[in-house]
N, C-alpha and C. Protein backbone atom coordinates (compact mmCIF):
# COMPACT_ATOMS: atom_id res chain seq x y z
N UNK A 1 -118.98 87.45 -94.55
CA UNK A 1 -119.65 87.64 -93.28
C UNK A 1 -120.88 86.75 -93.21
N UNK A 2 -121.22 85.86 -92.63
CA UNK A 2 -122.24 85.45 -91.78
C UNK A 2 -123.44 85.68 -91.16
N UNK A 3 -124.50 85.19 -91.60
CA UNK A 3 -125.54 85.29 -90.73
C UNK A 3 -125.69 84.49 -89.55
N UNK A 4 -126.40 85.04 -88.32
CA UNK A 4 -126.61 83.84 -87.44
C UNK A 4 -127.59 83.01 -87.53
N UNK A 5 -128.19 81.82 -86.84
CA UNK A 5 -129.37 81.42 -87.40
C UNK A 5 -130.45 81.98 -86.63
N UNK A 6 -130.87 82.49 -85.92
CA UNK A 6 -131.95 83.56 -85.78
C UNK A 6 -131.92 84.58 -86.81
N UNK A 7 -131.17 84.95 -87.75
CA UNK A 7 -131.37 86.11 -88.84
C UNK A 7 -131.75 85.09 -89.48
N UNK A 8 -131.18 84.13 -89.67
CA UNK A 8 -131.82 83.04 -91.04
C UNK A 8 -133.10 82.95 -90.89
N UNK A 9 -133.48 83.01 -89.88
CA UNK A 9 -135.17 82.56 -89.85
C UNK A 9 -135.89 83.74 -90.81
N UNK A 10 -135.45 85.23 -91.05
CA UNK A 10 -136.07 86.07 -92.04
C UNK A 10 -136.49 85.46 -93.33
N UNK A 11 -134.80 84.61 -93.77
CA UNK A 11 -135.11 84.23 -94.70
C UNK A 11 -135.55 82.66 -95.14
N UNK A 12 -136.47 82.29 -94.24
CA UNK A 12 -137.10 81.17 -94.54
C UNK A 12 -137.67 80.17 -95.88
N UNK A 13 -138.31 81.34 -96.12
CA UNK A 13 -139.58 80.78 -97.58
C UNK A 13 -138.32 80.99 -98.44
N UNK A 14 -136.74 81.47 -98.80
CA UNK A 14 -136.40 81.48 -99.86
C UNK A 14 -135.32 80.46 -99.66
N UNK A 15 -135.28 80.10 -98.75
CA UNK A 15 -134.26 78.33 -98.11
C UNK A 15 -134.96 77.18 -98.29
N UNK A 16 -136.38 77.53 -97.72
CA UNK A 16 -137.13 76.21 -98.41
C UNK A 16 -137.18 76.12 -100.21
N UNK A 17 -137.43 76.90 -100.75
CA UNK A 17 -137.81 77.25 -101.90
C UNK A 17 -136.18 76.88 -102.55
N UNK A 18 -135.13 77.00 -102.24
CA UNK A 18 -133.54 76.64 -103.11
C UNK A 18 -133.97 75.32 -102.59
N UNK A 19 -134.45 74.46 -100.99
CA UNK A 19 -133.98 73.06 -100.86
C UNK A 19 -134.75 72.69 -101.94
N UNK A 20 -135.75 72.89 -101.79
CA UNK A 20 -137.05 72.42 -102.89
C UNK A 20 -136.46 71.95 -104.46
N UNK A 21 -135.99 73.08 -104.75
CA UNK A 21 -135.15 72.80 -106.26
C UNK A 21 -133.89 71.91 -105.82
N UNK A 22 -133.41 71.87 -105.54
CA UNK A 22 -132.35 71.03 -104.80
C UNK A 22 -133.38 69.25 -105.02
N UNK A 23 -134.33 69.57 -104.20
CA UNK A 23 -134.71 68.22 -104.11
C UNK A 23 -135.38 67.59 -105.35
N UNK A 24 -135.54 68.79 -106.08
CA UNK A 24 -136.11 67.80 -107.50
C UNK A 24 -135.17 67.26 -108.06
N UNK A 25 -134.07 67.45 -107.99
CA UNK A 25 -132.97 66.22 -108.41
C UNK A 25 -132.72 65.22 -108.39
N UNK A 26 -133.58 64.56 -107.10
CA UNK A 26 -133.74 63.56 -106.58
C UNK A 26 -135.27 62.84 -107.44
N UNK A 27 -134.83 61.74 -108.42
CA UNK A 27 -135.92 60.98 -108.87
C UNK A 27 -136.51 60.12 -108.71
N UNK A 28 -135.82 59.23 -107.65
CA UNK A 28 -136.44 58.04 -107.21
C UNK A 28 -137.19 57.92 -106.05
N UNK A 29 -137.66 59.19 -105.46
CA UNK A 29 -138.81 59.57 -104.73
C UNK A 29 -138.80 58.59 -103.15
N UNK A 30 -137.21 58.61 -103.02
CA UNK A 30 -136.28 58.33 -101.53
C UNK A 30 -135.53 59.46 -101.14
N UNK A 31 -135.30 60.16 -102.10
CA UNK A 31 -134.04 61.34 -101.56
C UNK A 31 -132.94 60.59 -101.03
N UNK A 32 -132.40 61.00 -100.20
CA UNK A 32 -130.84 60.26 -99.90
C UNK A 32 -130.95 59.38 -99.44
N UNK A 33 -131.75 58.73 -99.04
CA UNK A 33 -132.35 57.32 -98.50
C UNK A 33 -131.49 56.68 -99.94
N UNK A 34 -131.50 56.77 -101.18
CA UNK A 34 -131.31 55.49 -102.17
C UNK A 34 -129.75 55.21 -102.27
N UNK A 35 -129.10 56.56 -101.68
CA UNK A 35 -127.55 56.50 -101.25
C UNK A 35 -127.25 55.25 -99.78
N UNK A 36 -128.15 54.95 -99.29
CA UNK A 36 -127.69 54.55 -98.30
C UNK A 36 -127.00 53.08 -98.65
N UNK A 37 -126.17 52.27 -97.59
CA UNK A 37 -125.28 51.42 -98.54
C UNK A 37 -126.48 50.38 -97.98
N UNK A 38 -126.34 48.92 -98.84
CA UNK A 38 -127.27 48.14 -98.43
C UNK A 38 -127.02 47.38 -97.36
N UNK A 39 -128.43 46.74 -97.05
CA UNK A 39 -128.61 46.33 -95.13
C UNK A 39 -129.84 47.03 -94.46
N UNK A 40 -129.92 46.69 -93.43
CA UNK A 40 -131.09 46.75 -93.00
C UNK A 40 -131.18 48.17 -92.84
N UNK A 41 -130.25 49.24 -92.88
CA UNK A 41 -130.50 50.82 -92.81
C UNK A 41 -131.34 51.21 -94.09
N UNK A 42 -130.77 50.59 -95.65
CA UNK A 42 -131.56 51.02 -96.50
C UNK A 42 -132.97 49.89 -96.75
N UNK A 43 -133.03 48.96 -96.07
CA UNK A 43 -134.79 48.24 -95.87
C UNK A 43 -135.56 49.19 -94.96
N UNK A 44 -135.17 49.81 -93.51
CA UNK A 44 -135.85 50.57 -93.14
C UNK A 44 -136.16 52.26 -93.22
N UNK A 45 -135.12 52.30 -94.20
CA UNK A 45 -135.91 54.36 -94.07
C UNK A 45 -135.86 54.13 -95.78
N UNK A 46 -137.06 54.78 -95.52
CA UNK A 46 -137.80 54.54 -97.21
C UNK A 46 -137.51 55.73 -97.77
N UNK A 47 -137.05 57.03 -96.64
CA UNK A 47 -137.14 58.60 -97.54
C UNK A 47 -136.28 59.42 -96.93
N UNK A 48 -135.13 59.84 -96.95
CA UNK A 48 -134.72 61.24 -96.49
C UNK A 48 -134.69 62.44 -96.96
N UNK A 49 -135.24 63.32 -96.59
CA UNK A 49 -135.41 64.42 -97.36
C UNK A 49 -134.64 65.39 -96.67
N UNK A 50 -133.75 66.68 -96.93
CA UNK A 50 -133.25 67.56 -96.37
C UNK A 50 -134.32 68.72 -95.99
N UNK A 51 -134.29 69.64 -94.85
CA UNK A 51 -135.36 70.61 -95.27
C UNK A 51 -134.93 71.92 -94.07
N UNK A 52 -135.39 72.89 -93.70
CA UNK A 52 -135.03 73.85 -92.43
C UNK A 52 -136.77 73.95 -91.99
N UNK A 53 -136.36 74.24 -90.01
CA UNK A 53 -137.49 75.02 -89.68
C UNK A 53 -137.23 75.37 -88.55
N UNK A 54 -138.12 76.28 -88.35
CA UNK A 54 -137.35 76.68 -87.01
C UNK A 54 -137.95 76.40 -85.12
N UNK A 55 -136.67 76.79 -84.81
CA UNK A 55 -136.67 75.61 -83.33
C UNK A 55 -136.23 77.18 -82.54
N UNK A 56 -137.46 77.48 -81.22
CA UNK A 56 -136.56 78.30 -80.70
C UNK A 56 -136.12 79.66 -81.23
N UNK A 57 -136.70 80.11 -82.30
CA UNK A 57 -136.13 81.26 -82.58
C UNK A 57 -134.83 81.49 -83.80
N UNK A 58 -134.71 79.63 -83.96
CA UNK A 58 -133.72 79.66 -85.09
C UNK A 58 -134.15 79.26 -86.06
N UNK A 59 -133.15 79.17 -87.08
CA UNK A 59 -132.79 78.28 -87.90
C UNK A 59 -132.28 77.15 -88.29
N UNK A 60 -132.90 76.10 -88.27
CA UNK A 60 -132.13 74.78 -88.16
C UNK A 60 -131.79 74.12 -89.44
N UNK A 61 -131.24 73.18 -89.98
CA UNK A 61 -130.90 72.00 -90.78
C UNK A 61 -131.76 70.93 -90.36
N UNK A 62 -132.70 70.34 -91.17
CA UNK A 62 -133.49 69.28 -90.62
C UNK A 62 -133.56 67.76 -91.73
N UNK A 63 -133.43 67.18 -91.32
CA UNK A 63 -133.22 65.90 -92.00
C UNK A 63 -134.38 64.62 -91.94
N UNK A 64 -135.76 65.11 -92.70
CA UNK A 64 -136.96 64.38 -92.50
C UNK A 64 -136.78 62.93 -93.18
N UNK A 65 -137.18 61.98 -92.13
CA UNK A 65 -136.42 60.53 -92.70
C UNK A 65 -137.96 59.76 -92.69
N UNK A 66 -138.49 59.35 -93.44
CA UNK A 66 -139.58 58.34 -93.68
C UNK A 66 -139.26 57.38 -93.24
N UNK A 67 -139.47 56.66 -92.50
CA UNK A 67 -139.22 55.43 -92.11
C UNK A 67 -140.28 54.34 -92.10
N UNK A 68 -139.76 52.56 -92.55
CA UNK A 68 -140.89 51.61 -92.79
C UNK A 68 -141.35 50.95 -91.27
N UNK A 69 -139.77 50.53 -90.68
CA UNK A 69 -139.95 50.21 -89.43
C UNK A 69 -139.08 50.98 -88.68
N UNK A 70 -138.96 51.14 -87.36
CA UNK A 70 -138.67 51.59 -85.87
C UNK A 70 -137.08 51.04 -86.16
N UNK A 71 -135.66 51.96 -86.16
CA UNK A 71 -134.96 51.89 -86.12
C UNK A 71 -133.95 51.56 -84.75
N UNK A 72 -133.37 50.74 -84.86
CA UNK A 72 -132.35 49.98 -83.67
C UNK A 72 -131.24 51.42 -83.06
N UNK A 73 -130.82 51.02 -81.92
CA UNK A 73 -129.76 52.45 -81.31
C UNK A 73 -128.88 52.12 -82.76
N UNK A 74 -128.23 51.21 -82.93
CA UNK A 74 -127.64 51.05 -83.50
C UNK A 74 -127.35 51.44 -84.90
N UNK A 75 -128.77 51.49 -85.52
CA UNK A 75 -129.26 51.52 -86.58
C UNK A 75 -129.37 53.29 -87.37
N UNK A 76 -129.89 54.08 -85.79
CA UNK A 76 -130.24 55.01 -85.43
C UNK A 76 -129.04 56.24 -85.32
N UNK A 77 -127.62 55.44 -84.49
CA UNK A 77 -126.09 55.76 -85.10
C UNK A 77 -125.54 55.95 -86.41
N UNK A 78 -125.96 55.09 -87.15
CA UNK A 78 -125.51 54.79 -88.32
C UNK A 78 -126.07 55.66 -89.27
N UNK A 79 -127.95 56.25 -89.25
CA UNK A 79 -128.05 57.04 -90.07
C UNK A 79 -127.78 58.26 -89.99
N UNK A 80 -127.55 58.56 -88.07
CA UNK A 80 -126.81 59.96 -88.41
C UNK A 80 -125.48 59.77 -88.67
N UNK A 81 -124.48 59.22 -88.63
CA UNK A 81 -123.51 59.34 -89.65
C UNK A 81 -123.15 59.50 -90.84
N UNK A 82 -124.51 58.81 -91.38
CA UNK A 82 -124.80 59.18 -92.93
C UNK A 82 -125.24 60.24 -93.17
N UNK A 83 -126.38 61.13 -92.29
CA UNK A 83 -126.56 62.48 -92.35
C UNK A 83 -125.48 63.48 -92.40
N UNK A 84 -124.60 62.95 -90.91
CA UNK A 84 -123.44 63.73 -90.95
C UNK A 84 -122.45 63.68 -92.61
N UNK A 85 -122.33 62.75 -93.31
CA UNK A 85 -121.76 63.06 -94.32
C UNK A 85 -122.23 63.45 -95.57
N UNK A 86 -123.72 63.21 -95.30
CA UNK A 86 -124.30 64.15 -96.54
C UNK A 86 -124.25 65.70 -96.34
N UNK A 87 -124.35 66.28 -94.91
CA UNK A 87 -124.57 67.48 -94.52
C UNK A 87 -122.62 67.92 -95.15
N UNK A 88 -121.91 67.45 -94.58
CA UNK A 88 -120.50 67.95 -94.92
C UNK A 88 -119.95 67.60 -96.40
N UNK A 89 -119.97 66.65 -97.09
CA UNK A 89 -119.19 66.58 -97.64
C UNK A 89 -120.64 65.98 -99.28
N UNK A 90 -121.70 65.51 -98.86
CA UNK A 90 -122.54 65.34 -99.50
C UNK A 90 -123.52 66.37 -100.25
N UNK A 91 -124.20 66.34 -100.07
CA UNK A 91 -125.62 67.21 -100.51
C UNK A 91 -125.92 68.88 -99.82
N UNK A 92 -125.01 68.53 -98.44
CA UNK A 92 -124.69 70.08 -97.67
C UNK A 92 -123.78 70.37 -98.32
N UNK A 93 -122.52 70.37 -99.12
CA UNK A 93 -121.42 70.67 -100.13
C UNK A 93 -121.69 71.62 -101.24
N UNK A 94 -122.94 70.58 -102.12
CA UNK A 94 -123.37 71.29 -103.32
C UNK A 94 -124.33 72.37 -103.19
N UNK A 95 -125.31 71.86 -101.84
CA UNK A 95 -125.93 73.32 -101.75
C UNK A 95 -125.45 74.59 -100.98
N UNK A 96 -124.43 74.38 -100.50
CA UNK A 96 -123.75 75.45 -100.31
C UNK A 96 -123.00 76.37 -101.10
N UNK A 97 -122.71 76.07 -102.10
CA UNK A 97 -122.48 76.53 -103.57
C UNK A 97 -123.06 77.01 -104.09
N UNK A 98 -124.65 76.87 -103.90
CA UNK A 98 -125.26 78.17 -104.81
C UNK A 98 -125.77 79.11 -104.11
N UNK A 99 -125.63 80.32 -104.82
CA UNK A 99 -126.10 82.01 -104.13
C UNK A 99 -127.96 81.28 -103.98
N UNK A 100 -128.48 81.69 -103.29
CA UNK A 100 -129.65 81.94 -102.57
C UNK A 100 -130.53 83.77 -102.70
N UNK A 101 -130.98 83.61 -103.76
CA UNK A 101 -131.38 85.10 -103.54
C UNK A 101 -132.77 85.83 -102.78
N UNK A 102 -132.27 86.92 -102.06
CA UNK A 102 -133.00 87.20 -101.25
C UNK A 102 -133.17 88.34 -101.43
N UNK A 103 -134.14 88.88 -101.02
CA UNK A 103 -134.95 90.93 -101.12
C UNK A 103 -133.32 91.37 -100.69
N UNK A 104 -132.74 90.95 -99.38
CA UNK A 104 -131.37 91.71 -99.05
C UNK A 104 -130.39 91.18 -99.70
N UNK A 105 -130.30 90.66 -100.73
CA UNK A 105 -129.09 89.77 -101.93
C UNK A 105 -129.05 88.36 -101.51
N UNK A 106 -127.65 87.94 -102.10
CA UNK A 106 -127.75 86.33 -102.17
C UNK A 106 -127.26 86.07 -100.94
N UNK A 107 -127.79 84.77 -100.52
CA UNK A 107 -127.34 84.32 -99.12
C UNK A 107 -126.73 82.80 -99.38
N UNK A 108 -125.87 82.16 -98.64
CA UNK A 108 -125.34 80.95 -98.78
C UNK A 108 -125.81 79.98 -98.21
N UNK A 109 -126.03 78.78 -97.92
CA UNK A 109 -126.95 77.99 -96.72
C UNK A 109 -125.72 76.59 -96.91
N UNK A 110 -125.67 76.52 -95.40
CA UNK A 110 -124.49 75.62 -95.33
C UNK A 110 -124.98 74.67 -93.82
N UNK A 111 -124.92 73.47 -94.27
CA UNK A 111 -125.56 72.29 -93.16
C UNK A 111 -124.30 71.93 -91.93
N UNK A 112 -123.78 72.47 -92.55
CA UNK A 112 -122.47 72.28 -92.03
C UNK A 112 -121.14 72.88 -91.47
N UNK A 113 -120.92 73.10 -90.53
CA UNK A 113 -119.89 73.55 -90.33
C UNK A 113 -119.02 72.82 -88.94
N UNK A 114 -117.66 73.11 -89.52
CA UNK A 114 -116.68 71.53 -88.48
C UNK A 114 -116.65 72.28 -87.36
N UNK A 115 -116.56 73.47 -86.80
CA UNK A 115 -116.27 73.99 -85.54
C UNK A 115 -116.97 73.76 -85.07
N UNK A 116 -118.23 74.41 -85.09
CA UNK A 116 -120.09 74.50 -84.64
C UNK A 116 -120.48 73.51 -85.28
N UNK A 117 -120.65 72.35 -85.06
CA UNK A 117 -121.95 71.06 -85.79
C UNK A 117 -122.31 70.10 -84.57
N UNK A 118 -123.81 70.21 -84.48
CA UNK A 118 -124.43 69.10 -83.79
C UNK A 118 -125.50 68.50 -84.19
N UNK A 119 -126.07 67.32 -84.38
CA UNK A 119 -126.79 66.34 -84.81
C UNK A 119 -127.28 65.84 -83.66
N UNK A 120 -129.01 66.01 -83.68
CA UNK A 120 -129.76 65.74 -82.43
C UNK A 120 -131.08 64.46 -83.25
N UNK A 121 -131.83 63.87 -82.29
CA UNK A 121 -132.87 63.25 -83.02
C UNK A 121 -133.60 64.83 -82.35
N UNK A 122 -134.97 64.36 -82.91
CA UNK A 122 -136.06 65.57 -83.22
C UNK A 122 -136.32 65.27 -81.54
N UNK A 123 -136.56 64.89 -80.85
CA UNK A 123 -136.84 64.76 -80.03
C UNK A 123 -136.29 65.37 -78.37
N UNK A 124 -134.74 65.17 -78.67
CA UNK A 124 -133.55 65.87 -77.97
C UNK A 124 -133.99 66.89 -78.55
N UNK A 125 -134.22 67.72 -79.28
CA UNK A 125 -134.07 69.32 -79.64
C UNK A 125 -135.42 69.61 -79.03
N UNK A 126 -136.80 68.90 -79.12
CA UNK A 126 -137.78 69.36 -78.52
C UNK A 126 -138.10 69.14 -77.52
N UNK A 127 -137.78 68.29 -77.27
CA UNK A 127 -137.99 67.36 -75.43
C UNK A 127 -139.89 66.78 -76.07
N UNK A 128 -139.98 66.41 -76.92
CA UNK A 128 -141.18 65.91 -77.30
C UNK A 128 -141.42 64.59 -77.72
N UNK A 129 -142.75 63.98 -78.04
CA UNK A 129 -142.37 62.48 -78.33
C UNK A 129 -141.59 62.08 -79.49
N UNK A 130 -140.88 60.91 -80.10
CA UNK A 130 -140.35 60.74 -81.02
C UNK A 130 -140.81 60.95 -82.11
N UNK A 131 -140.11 61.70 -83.04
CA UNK A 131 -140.35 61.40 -84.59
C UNK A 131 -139.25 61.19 -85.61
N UNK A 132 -139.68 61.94 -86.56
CA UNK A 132 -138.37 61.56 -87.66
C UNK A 132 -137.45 62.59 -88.18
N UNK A 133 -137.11 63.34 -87.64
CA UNK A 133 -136.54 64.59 -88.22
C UNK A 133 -135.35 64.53 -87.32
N UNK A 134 -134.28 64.73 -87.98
CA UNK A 134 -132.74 65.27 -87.29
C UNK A 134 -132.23 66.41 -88.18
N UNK A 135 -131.81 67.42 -87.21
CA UNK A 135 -131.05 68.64 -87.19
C UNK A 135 -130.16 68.81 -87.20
N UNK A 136 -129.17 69.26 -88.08
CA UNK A 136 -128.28 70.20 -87.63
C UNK A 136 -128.00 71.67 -87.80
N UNK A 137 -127.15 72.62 -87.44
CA UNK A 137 -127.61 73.97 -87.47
C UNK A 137 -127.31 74.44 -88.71
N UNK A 138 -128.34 75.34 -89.44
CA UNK A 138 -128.41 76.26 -91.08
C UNK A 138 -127.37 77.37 -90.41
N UNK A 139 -126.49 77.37 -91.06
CA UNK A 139 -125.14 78.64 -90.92
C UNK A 139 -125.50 79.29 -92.22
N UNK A 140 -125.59 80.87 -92.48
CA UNK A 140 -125.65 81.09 -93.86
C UNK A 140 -124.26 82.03 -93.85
C-alpha cells in the first residue's frame, strides 16, 4: 500500500536524511552530474544532486543541478532525460530499495513511477523566476 505525496510530506526530515546517505556515495563532489556523457551537457552542470521538498502541500522529487553556464532548450531536454533515467532506472532504482524508517515503520521512496511521472523545470511548478531544480513526484 502506498502513501500519497501529501502524507509524504509527514515524513520529510527522514527522506532527506536516507537521500543524504544516499548522497555520500557520491565522491567526486558532482553527484550525477559526473555520469553525464561528454559534451557540452557535462561542461555546463557542474552538480546534480537528488533531494525532496515540498510544493503545494506535497511531496516532490527534486533534482538540484549546479550549473556553470545558462543551458540551451536543447541542452535543457537533454538533462531532463538524463534525470528521467536516473529517477527510473538509475539512482531512483537503488533508492527505492531501501526500507526508510520512520516513528510509523519503514517507508519506500520511489522517484519514479511509469503511470504517474512528470518532469517540470522549477519554474513550471512555481510559476516563479528560473532556477535550478527539476521535479518529479516522491511516491512512497
Amino acid at each position: 500500500m502506498g502513501i500519497t505525496p501529501a502524507e509524504a510530506v509527514a515524513y520529510e526530515d527522514a527522506i532527506l536524511a536516507a537521500i543524504a546517505k544516499e548522497n555520500r556515495h557520491f565522491e567526486n563532489g558532482r553527484g550525477l552530474a559526473e555520469y553525464l556523457d561528454e559534451g557540452s551537457l557535462k561542461e555546463k552542470v557542474h552538480s546534480l544532486y537528488p533531494s525532496v521538498e515540498i510544493n503545494d502541500g506535497e511531496l516532490w522529487g527534486v533534482m538540484i543541478a549546479g550549473l556553470k553556464e545558462s543551458l540551451s532548450g536543447e541542452e535543457t531536454a537533454e538533462l531532463l532525460d538524463f534525470v528521467t533515467g536516473q529517477n527510473s532506472d538509475g539512482y531512483g532504482e537503488g533508492l527505492e530499495q531501501r526500507p526508510i524508517k520512520t516513528p510509523d515503520g519503514e517507508i519506500y521512496v520511489s522517484f519514479w513511477n511509469h503511470e504517474n511521472y512528470s518532469l517540470k523545470l522549477e519554474q513550471e511548478m512555481k510559476n516563479s523566476s528560473p532556477d535550478l531544480g527539476y521535479g518529479g513526484q516522491v511516491m512512497g
